[in-house]
Protein backbone atom coordinates (compact mmCIF):
# COMPACT_ATOMS: atom_id res chain seq x y z
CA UNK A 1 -17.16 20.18 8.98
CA UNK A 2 -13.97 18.27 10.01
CA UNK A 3 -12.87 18.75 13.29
CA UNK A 4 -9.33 17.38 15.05
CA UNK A 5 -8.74 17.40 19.19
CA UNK A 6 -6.25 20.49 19.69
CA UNK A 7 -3.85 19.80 23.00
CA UNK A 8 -5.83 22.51 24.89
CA UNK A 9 -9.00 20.02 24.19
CA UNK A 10 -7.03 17.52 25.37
CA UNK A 11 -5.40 18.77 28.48
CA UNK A 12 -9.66 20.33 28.93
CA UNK A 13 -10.87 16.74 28.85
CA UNK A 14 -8.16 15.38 31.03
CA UNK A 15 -8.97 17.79 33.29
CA UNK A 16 -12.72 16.62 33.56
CA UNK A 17 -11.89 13.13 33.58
CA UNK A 18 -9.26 13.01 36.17
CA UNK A 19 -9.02 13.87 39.74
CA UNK A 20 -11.93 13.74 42.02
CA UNK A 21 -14.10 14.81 38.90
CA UNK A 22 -13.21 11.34 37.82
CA UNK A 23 -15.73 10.05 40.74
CA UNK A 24 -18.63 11.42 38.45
CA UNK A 25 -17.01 11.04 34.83
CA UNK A 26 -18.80 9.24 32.24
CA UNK A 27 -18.46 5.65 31.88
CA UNK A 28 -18.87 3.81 28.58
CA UNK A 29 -21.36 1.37 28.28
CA UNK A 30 -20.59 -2.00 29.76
CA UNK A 31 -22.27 -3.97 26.37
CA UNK A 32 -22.32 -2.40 23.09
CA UNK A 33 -25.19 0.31 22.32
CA UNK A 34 -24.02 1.52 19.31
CA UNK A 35 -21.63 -0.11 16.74
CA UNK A 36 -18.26 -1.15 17.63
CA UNK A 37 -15.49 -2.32 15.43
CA UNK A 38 -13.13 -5.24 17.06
CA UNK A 39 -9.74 -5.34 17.34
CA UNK A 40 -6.51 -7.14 17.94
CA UNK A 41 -3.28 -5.54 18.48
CA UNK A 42 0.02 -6.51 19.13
CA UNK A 43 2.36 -5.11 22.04
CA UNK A 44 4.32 -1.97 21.36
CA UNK A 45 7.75 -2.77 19.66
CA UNK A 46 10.71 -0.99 18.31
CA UNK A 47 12.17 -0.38 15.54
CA UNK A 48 15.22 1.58 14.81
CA UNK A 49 15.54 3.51 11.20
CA UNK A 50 17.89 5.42 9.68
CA UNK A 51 16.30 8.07 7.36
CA UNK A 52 17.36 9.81 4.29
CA UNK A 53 19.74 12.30 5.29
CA UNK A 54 20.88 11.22 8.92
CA UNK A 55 23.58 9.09 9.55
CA UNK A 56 22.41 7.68 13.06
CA UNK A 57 19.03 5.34 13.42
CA UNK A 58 16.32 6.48 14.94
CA UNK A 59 13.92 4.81 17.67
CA UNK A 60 10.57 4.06 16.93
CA UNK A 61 7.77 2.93 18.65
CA UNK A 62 4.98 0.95 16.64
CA UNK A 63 1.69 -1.50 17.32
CA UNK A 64 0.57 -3.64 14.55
CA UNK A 65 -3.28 -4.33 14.65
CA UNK A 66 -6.52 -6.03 12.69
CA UNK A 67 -9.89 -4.12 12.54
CA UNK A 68 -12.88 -6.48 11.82
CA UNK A 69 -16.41 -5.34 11.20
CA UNK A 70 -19.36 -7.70 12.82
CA UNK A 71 -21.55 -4.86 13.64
CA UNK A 72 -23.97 -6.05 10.89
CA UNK A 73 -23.25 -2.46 8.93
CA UNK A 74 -20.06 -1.57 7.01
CA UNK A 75 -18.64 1.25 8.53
CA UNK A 76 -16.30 4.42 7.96
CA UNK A 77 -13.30 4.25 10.34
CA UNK A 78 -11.44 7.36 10.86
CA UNK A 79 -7.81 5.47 13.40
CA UNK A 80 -7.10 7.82 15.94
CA UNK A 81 -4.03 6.69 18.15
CA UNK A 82 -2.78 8.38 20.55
CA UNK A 83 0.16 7.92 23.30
CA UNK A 84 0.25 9.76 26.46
CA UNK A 85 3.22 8.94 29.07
CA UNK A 86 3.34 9.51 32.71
CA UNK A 87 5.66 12.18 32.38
CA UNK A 88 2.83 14.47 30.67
CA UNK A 89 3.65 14.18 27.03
CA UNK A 90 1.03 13.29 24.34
CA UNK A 91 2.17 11.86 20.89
CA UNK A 92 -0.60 11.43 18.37
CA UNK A 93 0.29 8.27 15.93
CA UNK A 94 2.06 9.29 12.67
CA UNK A 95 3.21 12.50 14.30
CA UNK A 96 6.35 13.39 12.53
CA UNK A 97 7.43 9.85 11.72
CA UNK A 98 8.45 9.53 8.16
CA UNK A 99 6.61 7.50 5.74
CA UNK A 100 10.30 5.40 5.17
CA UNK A 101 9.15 4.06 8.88
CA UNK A 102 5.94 2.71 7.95
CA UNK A 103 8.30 1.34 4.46
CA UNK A 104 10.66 -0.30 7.25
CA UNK A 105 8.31 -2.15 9.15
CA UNK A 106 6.29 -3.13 5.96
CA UNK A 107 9.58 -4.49 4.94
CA UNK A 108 10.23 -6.32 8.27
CA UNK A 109 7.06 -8.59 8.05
CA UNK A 110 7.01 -8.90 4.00
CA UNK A 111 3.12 -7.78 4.79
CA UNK A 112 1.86 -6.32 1.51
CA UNK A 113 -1.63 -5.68 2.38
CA UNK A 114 -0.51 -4.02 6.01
CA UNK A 115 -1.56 -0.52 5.70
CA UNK A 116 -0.44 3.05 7.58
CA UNK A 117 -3.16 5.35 9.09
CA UNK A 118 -4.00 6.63 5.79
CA UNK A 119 -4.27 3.68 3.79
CA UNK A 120 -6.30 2.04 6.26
CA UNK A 121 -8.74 4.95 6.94
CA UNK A 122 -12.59 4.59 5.24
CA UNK A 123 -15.06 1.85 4.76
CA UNK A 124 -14.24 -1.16 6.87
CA UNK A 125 -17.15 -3.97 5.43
CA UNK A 126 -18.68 -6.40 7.08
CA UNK A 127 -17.12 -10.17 8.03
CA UNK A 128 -13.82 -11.44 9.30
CA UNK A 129 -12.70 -12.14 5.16
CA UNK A 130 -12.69 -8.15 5.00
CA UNK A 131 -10.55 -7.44 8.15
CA UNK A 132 -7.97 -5.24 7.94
CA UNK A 133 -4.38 -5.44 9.48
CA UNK A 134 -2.53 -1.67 10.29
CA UNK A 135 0.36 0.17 11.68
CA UNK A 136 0.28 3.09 14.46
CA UNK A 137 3.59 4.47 14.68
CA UNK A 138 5.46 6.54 17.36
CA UNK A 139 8.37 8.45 17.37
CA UNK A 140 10.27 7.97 20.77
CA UNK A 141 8.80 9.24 23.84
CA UNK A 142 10.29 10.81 26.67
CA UNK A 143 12.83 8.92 28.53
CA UNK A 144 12.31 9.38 31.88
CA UNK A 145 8.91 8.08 31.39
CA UNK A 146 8.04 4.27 33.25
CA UNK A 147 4.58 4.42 31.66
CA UNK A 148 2.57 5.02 29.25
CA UNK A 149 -1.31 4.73 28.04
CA UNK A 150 -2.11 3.74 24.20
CA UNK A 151 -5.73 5.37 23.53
CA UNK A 152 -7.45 3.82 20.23
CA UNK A 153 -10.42 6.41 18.95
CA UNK A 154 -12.80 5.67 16.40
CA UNK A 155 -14.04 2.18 17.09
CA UNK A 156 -16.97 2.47 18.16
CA UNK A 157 -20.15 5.02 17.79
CA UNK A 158 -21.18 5.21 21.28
CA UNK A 159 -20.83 9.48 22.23
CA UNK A 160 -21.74 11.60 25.41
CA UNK A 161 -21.45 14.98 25.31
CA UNK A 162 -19.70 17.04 28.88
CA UNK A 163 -19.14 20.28 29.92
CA UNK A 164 -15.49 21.46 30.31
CA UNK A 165 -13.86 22.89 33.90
CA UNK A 166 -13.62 26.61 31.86
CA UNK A 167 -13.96 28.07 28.26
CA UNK A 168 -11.58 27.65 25.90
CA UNK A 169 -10.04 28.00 22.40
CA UNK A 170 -9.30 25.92 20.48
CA UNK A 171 -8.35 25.57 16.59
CA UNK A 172 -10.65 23.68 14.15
CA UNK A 173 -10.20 22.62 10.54
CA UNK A 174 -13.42 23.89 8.21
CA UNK A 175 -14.16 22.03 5.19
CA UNK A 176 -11.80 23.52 2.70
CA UNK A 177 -8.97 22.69 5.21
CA UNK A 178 -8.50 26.28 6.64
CA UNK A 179 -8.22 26.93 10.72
CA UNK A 180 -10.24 29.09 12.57
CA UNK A 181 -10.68 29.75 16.45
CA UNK A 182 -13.40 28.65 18.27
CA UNK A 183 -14.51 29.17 21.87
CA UNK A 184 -15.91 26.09 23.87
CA UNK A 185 -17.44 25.12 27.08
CA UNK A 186 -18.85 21.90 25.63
CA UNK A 187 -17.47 18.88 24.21
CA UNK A 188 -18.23 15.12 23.11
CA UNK A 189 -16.19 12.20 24.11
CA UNK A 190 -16.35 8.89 22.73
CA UNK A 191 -15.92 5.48 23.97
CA UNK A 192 -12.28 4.46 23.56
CA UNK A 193 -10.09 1.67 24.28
CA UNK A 194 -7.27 2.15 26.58
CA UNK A 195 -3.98 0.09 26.06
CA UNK A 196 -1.65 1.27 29.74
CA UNK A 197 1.81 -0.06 29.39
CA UNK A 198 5.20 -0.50 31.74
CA UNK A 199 8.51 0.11 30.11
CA UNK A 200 11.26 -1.76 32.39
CA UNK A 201 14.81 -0.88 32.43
CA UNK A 202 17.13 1.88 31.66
CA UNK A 203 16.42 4.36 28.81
CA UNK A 204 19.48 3.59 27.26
CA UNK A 205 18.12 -0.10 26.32
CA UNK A 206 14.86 1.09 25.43
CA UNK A 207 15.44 -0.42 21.68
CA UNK A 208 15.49 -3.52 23.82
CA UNK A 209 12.48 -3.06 26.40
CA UNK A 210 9.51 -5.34 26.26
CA UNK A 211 6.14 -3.01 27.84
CA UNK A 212 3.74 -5.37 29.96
CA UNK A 213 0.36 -5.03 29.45
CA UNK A 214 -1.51 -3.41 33.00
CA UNK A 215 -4.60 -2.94 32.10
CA UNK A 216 -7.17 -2.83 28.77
CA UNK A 217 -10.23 -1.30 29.24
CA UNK A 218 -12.74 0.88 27.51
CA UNK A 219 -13.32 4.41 28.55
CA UNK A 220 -14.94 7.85 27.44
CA UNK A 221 -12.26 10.59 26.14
């Protein structure tokens, strides 16, 4: 059965993993214990576009990256970025952002083999000659927002499952692609890498604004 992260699973795991619950959160492990893709991204840039239809550019946010496979298996990698600011809002990658964006960008670094979240998705093989380079892209995030955190799911195969503050429902996909509501009070995290960012200046100039990196580490969401 596929399965996607509604918010309320989101804002449910936050929960658990914040706060002084954060004291006793899981922590991933410090070495490897399952497999665990590498990778190499670039800092967030911008890009403005102006898309069929509008007359004004819009801002996007994007992070160019190369997965390589040395776990000594080729393995299925399902990209899962996701933004989160310090003003509370949570943008999933590809989130309404056109695919004349990813077309833009392409464009910009005259990369033919640089591929968007679906192109990129599925068997990554083994060795640095079968790396591949891809694109998570943003729409703009809120402007009042100094910060922001970058999570990057599905690299690695190392789980732990957690019990959530209350029950709740959320909305999963089945196999033939239909929703249906189910109640939880259990869920699995997975070891992720966390990308937290500054954004200096006004949000007027945020076409212009260069994030510093604070911190890269890997954690359990």
């Amino acid at each position: 059965m596929k399965r996607f992260m509604s918010v309320a699973l989101i804002v449910a795991v936050v929960a658990v993993l914040s706060g002084d619950s954060a004291k006793s959160a899981p922590k991933p492990s410090p070495v490897p214990i399952r497999w665990q893709l590498d990778i190499e991204t670039s800092h967030p840039k911008t890009i403005n576009v102006t898309l069929p239809g509008h007359s004004r550019p819009q801002l996007f946010w994007f992070i160019r990256y190369t997965i390589t496979n040395e776990t000594g298996q080729d393995v299925i990698f399902v990209p899962d970025f996701v933004l989160y600011t310090d003003t509370g809002q949570i943008i999933p990658a590809g989130q309404r952002v056109p695919t004349a964006v990813f077309k833009a960008i392409k464009k910009l670094y005259n990369e033919p083999l640089l591929k968007d979240m679906t192109g990129i998705t599925g068997k990554i093989l083994q060795g640095e000659d079968k790396a591949k380079e891809g694109l998570a892209i943003w729409r703009d995030y809120d402007p009042k927002a100094g910060q922001f955190d970058i999570f990057i799911g599905g690299l690695s195969g190392e789980t732990e499952e957690i019990r959530l503050p209350k029950p709740i429902d959320v909305v999963e996909l089945d196999s033939r692609g239909n929703t249906k509501t189910v109640r939880k009070n259990r869920t699995v995290i997975t070891k992720t890498l966390n990308l937290a960012y500054s954004v200096p200046g006004e949000a007027a100039f945020r076409h212009l604004a260069k994030p510093k990196l604070l911190r890269k580490e890997w954690v359990m969401r």
